[in-house]
N, C-alpha and C. Protein backbone atom coordinates (compact mmCIF):
# COMPACT_ATOMS: atom_id res chain seq x y z
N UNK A 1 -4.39 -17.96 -9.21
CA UNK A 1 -4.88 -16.58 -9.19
C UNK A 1 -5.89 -16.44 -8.05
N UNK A 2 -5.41 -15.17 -6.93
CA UNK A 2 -6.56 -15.65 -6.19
C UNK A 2 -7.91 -14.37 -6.79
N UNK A 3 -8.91 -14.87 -5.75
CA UNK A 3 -10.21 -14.14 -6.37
C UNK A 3 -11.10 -14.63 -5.04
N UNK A 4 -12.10 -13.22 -4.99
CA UNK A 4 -12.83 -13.26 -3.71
C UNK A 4 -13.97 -12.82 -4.48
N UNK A 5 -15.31 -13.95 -3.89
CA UNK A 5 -16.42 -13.77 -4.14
C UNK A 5 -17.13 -13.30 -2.87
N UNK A 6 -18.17 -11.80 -3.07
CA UNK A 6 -19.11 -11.51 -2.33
C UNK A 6 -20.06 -11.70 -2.48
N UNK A 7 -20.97 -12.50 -1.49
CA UNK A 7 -22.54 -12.53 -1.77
C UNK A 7 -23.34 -12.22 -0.94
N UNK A 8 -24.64 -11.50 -0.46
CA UNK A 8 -25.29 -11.42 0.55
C UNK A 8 -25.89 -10.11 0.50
N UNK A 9 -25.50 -9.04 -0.46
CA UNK A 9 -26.02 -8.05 -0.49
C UNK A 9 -27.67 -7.89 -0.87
N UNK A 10 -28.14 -6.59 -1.01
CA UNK A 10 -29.60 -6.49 -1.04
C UNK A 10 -30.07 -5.23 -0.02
N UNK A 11 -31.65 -5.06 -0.86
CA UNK A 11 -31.96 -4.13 0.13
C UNK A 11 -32.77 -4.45 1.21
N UNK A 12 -33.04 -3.96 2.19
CA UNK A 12 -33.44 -4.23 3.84
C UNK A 12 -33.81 -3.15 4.44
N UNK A 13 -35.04 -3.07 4.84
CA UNK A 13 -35.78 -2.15 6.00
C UNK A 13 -34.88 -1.61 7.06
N UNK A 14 -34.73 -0.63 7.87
CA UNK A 14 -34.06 -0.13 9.26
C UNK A 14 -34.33 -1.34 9.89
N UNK A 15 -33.59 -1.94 10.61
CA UNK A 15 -33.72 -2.90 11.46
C UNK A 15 -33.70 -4.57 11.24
N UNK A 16 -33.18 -4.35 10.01
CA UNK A 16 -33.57 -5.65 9.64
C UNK A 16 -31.92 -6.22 9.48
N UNK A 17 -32.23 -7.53 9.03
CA UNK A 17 -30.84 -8.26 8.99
C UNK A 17 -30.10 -8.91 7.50
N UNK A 18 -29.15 -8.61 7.43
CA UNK A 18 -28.12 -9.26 6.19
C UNK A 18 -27.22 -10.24 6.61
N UNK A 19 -26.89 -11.25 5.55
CA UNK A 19 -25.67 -11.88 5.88
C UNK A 19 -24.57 -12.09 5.00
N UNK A 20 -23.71 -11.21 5.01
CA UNK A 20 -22.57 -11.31 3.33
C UNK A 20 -22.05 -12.49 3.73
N UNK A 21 -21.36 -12.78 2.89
CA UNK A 21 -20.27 -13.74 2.92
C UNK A 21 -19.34 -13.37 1.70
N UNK A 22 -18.23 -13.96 2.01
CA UNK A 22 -16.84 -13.86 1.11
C UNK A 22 -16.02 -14.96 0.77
N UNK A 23 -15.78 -15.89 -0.64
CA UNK A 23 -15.13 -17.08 -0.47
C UNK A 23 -14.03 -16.77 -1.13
N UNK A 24 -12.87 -16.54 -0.58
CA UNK A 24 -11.50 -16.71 -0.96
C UNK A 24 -10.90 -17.95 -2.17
N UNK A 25 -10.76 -17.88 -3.07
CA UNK A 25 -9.81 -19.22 -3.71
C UNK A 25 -8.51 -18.53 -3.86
N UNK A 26 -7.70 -19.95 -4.49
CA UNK A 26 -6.61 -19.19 -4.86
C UNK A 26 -5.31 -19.12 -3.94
N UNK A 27 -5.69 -19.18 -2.70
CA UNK A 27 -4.90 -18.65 -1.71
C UNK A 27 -4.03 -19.70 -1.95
N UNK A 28 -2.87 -20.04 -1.87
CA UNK A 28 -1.87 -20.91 -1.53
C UNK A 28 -1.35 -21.11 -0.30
N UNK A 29 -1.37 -19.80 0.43
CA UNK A 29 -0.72 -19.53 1.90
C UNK A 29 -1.35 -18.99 2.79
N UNK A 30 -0.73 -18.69 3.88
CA UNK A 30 -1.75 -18.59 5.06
C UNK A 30 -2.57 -17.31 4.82
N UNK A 31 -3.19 -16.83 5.45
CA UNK A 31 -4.34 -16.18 5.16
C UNK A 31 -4.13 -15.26 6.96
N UNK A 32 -3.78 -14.40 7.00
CA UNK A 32 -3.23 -13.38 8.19
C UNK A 32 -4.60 -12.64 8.39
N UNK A 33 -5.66 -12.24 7.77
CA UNK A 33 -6.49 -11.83 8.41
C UNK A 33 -7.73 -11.45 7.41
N UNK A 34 -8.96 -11.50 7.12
CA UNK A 34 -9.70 -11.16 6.68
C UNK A 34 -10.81 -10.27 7.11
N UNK A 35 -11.21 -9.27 6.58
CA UNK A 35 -12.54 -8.48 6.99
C UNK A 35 -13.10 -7.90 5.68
N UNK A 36 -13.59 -6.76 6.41
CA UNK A 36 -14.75 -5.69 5.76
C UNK A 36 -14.61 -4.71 5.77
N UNK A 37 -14.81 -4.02 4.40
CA UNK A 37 -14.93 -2.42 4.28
C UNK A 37 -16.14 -1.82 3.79
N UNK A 38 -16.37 -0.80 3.67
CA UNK A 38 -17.12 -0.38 3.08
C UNK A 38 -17.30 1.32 2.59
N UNK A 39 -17.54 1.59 1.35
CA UNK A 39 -17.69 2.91 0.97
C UNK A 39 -19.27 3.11 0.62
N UNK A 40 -19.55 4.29 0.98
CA UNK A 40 -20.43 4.93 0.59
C UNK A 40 -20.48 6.13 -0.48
N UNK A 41 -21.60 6.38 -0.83
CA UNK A 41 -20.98 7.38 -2.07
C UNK A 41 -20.79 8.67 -1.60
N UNK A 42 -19.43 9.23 -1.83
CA UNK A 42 -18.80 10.64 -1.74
C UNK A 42 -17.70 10.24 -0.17
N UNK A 43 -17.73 8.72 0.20
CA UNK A 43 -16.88 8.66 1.43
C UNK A 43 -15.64 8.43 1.51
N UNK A 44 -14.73 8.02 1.89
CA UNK A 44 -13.68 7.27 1.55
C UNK A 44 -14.39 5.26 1.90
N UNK A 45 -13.73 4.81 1.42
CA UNK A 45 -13.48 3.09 1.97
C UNK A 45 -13.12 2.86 3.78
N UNK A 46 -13.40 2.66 4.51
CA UNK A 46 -13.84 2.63 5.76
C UNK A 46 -13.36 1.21 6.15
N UNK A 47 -13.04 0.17 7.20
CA UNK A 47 -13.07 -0.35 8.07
C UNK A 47 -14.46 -0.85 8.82
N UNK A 48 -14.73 -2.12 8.62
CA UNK A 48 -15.94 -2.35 9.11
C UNK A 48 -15.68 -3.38 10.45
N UNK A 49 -14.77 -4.46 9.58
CA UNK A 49 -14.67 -5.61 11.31
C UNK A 49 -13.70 -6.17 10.18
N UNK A 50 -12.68 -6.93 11.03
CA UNK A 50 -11.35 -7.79 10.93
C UNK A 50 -11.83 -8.71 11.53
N UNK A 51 -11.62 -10.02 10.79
CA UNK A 51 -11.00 -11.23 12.29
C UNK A 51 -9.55 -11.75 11.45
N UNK A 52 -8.78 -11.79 12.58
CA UNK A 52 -7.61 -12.44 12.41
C UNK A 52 -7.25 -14.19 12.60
N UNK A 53 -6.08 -14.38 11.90
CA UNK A 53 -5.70 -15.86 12.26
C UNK A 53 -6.20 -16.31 13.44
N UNK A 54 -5.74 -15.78 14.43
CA UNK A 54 -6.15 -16.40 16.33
C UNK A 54 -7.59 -15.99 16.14
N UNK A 55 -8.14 -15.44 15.61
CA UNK A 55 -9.47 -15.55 15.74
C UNK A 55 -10.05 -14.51 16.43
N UNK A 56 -9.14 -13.51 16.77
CA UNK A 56 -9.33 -12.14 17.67
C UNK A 56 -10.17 -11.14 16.50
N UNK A 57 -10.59 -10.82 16.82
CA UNK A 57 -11.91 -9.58 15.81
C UNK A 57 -11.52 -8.34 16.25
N UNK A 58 -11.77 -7.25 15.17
CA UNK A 58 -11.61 -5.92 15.42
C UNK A 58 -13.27 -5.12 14.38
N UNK A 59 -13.73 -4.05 15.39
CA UNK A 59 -14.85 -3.73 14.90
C UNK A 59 -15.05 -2.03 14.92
N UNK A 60 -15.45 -1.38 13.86
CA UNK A 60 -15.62 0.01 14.09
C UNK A 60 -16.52 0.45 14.82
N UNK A 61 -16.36 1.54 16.20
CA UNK A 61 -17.62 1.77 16.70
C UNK A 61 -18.82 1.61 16.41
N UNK A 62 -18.97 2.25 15.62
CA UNK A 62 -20.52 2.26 14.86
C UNK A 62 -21.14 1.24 14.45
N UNK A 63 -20.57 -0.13 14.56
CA UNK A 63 -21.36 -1.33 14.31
C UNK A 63 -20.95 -2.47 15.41
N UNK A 64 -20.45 -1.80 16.25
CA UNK A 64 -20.27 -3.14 17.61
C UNK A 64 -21.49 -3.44 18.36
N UNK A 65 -21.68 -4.57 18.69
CA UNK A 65 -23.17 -5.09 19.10
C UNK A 65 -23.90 -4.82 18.00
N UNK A 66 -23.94 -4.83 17.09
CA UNK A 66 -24.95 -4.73 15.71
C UNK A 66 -24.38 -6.07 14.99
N UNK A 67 -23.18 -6.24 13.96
CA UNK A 67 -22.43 -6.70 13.46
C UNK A 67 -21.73 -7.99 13.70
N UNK A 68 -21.47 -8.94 13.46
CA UNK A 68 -20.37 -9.86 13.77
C UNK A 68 -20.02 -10.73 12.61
N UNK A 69 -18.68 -10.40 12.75
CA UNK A 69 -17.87 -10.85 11.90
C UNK A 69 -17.11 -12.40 12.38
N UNK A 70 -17.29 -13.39 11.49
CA UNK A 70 -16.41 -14.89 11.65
C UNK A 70 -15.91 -15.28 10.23
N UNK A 71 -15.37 -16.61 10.75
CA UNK A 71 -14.96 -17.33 9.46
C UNK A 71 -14.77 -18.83 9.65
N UNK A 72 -14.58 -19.46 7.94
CA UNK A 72 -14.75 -20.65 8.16
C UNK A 72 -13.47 -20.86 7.79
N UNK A 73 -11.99 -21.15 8.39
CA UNK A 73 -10.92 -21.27 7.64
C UNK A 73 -10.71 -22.22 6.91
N UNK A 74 -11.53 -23.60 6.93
CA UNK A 74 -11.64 -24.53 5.83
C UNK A 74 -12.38 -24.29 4.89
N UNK A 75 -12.77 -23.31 5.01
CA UNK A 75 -13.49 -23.17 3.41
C UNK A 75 -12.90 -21.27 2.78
N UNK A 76 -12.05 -21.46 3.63
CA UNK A 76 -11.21 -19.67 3.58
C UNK A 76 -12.65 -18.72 2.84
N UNK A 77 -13.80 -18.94 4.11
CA UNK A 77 -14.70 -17.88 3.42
C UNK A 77 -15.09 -17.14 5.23
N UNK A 78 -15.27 -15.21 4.76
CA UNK A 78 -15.58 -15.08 5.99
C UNK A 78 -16.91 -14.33 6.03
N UNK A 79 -17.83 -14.56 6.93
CA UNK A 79 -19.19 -13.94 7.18
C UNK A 79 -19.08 -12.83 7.54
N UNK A 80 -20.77 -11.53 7.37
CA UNK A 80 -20.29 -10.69 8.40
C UNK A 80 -22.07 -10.27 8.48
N UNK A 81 -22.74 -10.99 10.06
CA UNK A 81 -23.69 -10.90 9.87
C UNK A 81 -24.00 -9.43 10.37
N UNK A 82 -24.76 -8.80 9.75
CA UNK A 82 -25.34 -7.41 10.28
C UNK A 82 -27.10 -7.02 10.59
N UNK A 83 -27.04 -6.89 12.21
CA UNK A 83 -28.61 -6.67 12.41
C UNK A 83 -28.90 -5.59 13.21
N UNK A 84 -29.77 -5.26 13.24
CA UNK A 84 -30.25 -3.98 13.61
C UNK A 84 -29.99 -2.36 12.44
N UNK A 85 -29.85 -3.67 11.38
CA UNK A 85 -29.54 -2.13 10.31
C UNK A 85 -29.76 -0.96 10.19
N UNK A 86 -28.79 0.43 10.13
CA UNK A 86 -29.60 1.27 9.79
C UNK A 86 -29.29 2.06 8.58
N UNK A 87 -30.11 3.44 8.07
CA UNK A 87 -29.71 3.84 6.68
C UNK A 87 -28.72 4.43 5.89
N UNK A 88 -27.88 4.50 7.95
CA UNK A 88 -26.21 5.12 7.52
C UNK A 88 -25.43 3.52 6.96
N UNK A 89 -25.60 2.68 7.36
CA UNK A 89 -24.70 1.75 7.23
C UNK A 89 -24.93 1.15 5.08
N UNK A 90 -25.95 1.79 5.05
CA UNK A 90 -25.60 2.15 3.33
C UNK A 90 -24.43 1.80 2.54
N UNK A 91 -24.22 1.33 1.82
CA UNK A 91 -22.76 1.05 0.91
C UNK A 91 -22.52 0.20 0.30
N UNK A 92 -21.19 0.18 -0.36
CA UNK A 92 -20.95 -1.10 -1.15
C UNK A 92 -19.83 -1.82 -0.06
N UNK A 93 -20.15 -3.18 0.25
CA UNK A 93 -19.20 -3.68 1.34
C UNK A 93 -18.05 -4.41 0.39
N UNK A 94 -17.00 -4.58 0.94
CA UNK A 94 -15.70 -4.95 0.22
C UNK A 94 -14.99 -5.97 1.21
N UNK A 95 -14.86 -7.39 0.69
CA UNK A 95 -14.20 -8.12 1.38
C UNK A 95 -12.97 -8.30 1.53
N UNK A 96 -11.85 -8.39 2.34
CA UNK A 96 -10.62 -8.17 1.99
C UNK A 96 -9.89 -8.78 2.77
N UNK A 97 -8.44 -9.68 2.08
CA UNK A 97 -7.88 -10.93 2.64
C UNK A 97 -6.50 -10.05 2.73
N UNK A 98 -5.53 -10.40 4.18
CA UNK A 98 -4.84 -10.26 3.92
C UNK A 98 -3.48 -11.62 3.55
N UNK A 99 -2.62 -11.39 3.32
CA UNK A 99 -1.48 -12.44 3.30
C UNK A 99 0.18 -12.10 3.44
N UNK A 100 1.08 -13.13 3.16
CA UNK A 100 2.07 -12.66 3.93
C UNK A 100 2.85 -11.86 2.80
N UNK A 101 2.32 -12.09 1.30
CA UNK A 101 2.84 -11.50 0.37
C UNK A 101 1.79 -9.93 -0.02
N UNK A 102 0.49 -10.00 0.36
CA UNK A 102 -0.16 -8.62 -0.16
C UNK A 102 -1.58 -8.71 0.68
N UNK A 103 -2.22 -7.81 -0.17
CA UNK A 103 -4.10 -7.64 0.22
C UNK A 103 -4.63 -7.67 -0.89
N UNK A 104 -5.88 -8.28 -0.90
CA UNK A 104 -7.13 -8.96 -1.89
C UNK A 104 -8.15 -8.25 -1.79
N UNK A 105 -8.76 -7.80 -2.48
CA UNK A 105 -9.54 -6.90 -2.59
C UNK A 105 -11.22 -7.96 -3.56
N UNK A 106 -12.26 -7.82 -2.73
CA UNK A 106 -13.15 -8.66 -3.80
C UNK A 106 -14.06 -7.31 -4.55
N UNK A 107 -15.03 -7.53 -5.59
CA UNK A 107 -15.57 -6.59 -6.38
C UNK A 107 -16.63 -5.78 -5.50
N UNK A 108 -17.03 -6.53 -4.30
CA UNK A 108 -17.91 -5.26 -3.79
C UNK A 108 -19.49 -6.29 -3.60
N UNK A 109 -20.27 -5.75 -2.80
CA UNK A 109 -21.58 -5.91 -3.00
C UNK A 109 -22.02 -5.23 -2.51
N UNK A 110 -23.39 -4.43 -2.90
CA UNK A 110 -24.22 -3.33 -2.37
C UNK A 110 -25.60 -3.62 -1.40
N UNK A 111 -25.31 -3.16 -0.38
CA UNK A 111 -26.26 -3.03 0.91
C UNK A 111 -27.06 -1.27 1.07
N UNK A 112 -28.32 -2.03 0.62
CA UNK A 112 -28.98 -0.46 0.85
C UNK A 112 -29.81 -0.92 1.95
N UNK A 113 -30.31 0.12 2.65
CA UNK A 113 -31.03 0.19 4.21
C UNK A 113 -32.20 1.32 4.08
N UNK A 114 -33.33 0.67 3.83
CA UNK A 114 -34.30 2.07 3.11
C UNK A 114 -35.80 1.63 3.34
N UNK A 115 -36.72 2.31 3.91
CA UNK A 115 -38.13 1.85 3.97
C UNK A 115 -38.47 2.28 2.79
């Protein structure tokens, strides 16, 4: 059964820094790409940063040069450090695996950005 743990959430000043992480089990098979989403309340679920198998990254405007997203494929867990926070980037972040049979969805962790 697979199952994705998020950890790293919390609250943080404008400017300050987080580091989620996401550990995949479960997986049996290859693992095609993992990232980040995130909703805010009243938003839809959003696109935050991808990295793929080759290791190529994909990032939403609004957090390039802020953000970076990696991974550890031996431990199928992926980071996504975020600095220079600000109070839009607010939300619950959602880690998400893809594979060659579906997408994984983990429970969420909440990032607030607030003096």
């Amino acid at each position: 059964q697979v199952h994705l743990v998020e950890s790293g959430g919390g609250l943080v000043q404008p400017g300050g820094s987080l580091r989620l992480s996401c550990v995949a089990s479960g997986i049996g098979f290859g693992i095609r790409a993992m990232g980040w989403y995130r909703q805010a309340p009243g938003n839809q679920r959003e696109l935050v940063a991808t990295i793929f198998s080759g290791g190529s990254t994909n990032y939403q405007d609004s957090v390039k040069g802020r953000f970076t997203i990696s991974r550890d494929n031996a431990k199928n867990t992926v980071y996504l450090q975020m600095n220079s926070l600000k109070p839009e980037d607010t939300a619950v972040y959602y880690c998400n695996v893809a594979v060659a049979v579906g997408i994984y969805w983990g429970q969420g962790t909440q990032v607030t950005v607030s003096s």
